[in-house]
N, C-alpha and C. Protein backbone atom coordinates (compact mmCIF):
# COMPACT_ATOMS: atom_id res chain seq x y z
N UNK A 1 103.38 -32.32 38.81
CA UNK A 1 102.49 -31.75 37.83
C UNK A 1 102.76 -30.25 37.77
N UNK A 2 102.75 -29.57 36.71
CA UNK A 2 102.97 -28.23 36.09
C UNK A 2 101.54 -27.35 36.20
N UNK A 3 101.48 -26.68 36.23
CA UNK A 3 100.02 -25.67 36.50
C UNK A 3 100.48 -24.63 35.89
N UNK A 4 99.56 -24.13 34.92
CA UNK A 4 99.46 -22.67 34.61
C UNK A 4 98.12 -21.85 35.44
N UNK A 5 98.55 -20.96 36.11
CA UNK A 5 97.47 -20.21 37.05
C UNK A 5 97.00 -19.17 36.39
N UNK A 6 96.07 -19.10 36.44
CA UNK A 6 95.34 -17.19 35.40
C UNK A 6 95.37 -16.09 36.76
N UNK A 7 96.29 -15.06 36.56
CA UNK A 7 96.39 -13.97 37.20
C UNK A 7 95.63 -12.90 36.62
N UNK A 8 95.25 -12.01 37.18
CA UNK A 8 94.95 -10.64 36.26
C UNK A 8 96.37 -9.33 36.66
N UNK A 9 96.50 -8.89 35.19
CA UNK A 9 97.77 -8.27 35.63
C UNK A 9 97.03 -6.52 36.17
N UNK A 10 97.80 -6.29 37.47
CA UNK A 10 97.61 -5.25 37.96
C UNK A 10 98.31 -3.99 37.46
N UNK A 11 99.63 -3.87 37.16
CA UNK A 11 100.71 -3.16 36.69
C UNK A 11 101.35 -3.30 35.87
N UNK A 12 101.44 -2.72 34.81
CA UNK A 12 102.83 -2.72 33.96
C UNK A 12 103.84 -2.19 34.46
N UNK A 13 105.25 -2.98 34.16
CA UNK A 13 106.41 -2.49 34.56
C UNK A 13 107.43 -2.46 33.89
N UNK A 14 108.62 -1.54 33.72
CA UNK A 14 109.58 -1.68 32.05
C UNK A 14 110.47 -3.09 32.27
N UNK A 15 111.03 -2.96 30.98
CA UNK A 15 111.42 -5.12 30.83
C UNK A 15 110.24 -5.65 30.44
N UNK A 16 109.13 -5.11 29.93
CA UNK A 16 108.30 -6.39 29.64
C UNK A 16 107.42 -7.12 31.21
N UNK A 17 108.16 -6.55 32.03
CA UNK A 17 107.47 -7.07 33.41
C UNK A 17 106.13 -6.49 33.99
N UNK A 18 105.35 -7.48 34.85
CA UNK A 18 104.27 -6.91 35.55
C UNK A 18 103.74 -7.73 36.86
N UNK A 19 103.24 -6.48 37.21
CA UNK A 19 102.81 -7.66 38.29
C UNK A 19 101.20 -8.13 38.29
N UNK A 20 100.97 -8.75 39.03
CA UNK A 20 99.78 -9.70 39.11
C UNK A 20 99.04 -10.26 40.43
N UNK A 21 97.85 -10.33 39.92
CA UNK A 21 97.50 -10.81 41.27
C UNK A 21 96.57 -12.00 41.33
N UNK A 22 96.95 -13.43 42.05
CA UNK A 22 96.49 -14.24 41.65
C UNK A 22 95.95 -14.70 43.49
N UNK A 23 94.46 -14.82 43.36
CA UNK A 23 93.79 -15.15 45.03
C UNK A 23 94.41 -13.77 45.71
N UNK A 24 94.99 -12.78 45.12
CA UNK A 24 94.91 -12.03 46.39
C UNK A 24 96.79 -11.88 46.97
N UNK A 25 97.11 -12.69 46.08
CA UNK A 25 99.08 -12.82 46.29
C UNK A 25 99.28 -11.96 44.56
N UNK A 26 100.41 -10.64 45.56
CA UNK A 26 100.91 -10.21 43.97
C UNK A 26 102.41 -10.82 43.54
N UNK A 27 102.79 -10.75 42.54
CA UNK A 27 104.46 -11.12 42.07
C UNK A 27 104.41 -11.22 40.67
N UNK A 28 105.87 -10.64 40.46
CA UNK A 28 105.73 -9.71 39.17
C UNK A 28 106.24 -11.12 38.58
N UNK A 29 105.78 -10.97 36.93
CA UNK A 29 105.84 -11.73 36.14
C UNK A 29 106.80 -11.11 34.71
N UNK A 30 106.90 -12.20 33.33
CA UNK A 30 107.37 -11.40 32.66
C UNK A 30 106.25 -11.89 31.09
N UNK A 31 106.33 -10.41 30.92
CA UNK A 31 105.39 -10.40 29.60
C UNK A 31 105.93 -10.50 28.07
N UNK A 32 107.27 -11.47 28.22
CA UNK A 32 107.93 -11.35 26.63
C UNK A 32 107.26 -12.66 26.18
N UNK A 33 106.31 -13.40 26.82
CA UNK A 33 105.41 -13.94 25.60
C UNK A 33 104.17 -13.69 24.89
N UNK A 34 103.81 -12.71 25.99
CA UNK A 34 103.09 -11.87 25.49
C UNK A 34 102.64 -10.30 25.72
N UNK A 35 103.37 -9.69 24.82
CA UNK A 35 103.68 -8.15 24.75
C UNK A 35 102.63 -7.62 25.14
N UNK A 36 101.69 -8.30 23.66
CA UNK A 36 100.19 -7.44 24.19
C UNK A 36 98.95 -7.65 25.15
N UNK A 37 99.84 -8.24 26.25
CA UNK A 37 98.74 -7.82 27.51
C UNK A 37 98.89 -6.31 28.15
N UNK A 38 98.13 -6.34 28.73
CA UNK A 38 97.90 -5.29 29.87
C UNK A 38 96.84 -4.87 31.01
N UNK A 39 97.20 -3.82 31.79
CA UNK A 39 96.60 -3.59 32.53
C UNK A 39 95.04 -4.25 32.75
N UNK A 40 94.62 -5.34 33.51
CA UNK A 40 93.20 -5.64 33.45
C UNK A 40 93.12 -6.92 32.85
N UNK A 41 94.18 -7.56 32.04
CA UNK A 41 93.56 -8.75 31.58
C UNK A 41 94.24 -9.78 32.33
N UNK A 42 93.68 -10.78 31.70
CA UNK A 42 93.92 -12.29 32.62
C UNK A 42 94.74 -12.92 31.72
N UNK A 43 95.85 -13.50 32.53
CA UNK A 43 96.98 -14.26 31.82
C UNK A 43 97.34 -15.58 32.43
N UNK A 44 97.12 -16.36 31.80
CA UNK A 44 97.73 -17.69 32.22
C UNK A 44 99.84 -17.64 32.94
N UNK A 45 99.93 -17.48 33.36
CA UNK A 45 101.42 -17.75 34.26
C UNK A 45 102.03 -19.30 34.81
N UNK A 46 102.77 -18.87 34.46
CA UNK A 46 103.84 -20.66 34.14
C UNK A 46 105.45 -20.40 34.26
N UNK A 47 105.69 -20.77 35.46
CA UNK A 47 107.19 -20.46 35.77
C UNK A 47 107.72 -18.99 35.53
N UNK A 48 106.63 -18.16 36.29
CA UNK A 48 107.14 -15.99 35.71
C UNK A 48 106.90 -16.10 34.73
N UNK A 49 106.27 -16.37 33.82
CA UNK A 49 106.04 -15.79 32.49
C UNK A 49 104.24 -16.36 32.32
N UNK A 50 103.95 -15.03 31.59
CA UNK A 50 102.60 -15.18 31.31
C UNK A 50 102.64 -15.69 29.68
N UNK A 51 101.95 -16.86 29.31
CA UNK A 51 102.40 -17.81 28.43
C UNK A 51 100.96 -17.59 27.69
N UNK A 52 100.00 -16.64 27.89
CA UNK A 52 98.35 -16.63 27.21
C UNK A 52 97.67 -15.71 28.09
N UNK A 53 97.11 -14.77 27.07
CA UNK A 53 95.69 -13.94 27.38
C UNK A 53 94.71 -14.80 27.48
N UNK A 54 93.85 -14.69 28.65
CA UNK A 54 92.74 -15.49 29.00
C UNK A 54 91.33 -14.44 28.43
N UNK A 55 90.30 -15.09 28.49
CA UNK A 55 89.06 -14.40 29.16
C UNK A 55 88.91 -14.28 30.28
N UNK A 56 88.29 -13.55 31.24
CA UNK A 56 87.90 -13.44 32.89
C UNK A 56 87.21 -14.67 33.03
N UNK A 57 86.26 -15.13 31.90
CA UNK A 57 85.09 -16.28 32.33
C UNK A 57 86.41 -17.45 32.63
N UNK A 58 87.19 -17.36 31.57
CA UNK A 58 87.75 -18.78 31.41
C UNK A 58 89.15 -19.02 32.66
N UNK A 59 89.44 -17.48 33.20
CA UNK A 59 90.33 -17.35 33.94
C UNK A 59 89.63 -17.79 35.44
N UNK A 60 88.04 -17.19 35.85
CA UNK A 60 87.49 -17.71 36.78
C UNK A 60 87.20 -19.42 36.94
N UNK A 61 86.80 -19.83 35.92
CA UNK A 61 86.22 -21.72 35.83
C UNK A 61 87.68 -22.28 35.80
N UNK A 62 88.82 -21.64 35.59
CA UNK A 62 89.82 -22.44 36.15
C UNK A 62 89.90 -22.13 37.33
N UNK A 63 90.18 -20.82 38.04
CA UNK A 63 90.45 -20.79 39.38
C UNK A 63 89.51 -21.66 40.36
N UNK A 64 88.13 -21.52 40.05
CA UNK A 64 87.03 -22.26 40.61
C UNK A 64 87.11 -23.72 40.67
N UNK A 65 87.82 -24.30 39.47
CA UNK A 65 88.48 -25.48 39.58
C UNK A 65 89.57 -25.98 40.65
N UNK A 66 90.40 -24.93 40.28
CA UNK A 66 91.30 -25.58 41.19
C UNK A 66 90.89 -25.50 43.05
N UNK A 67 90.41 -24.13 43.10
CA UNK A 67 89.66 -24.12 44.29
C UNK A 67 88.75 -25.68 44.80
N UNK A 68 87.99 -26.39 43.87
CA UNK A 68 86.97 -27.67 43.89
C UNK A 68 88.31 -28.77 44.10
N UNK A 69 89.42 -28.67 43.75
CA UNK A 69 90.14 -29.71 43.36
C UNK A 69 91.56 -29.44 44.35
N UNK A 70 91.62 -28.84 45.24
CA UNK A 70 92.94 -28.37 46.39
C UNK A 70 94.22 -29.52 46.34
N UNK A 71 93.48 -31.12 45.98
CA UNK A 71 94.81 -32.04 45.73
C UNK A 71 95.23 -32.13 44.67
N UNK A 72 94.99 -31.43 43.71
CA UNK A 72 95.70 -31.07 42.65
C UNK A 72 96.93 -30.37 42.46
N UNK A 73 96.28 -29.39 43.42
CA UNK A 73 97.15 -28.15 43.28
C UNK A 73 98.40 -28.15 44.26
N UNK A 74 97.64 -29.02 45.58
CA UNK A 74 98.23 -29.55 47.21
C UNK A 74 98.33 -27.82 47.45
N UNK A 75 99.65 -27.63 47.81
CA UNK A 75 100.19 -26.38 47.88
C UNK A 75 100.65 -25.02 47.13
N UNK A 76 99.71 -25.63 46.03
CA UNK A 76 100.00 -24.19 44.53
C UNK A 76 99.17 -23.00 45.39
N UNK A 77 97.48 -22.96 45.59
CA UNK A 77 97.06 -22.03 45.40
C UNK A 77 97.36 -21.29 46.97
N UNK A 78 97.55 -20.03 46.60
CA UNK A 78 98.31 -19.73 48.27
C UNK A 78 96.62 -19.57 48.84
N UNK A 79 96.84 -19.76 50.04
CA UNK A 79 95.46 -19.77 51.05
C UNK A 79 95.21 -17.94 51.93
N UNK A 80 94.59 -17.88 52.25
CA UNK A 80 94.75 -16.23 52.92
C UNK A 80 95.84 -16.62 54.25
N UNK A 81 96.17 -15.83 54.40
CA UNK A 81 97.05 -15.88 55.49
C UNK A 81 96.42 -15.44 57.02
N UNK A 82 96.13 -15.83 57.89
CA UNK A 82 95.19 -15.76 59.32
C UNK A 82 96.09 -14.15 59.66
N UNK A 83 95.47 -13.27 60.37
CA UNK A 83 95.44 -11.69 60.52
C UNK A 83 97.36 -11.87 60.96
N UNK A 84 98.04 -10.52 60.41
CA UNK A 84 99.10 -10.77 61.30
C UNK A 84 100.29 -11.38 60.71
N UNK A 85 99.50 -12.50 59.96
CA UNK A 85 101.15 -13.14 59.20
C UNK A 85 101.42 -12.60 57.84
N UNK A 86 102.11 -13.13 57.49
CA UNK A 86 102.50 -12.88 56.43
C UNK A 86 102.32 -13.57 55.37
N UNK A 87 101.73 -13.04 53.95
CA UNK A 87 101.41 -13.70 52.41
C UNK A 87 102.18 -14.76 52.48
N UNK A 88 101.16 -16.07 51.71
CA UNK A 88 102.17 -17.44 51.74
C UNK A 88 103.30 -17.42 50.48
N UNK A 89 103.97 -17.92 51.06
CA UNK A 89 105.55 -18.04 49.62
C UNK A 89 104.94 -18.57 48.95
N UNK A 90 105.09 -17.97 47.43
CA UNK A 90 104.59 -18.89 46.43
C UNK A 90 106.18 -19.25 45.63
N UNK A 91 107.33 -19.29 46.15
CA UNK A 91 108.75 -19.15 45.60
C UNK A 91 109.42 -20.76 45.70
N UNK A 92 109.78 -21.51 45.28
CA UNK A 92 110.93 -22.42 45.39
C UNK A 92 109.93 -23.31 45.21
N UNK A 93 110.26 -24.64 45.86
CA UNK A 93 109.25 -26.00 45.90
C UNK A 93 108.81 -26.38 44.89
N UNK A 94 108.03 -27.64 44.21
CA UNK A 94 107.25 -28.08 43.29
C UNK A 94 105.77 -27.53 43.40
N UNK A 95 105.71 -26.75 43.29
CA UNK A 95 104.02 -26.21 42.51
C UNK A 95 104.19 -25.18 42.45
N UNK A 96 102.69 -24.30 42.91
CA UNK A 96 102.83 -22.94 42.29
C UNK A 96 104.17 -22.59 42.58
N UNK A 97 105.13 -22.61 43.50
CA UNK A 97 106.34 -22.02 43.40
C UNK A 97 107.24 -22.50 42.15
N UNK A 98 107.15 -23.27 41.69
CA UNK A 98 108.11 -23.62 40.49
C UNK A 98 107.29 -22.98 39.05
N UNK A 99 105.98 -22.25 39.52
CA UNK A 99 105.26 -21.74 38.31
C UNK A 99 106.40 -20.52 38.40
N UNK A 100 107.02 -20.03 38.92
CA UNK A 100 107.28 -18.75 39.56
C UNK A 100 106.78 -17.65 39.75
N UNK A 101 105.37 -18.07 40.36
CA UNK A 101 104.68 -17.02 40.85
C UNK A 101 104.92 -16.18 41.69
């Protein structure tokens, strides 16, 4: 299954790129589907590319979803990482990593 995750973008960056932060994991994305985001809004993300401007409401009742629903997602939404380690990969694999978050 495919997931689009709602990030809020933290940074603009040149290329059309930005980064984002989705639960608390950042990784830059690319904004050539949609130019006119920026700084502060919520974007749906789907394989590095932010594919839709969200609302915050509508960007939260999904996250809150998937949060209610963890076998959905199995291993999409990264979890906090216990003191010490290091941010979970959200890179390679079938889920959020194939979003290319």
């Amino acid at each position: 299954m495919c997931l689009a995750i709602p990030a809020r973008i933290t940074e603009l960056k040149d290329d059309h790129m930005a980064t984002v932060d989705i639960l608390g994991v950042t990784r830059d994305i690319s904004l050539d589907l949609t130019p006119q985001a920026g700084v502060g809004n919520f974007v749906l993300v789907h394989a590095g590319f932010a594919i839709e401007v969200v609302d915050e409401q509508y960007a939260q009742e999904t996250i809150d979803l998937i949060k209610q629903f963890p076998e959905l997602a199995m291993d999409d939404v990264p979890q906090a990482a216990p003191q010490g380690a290091s941010a979970p990969s959200l890179g390679g694999g079938g889920s959020l990593g194939s979003l290319g978050l």
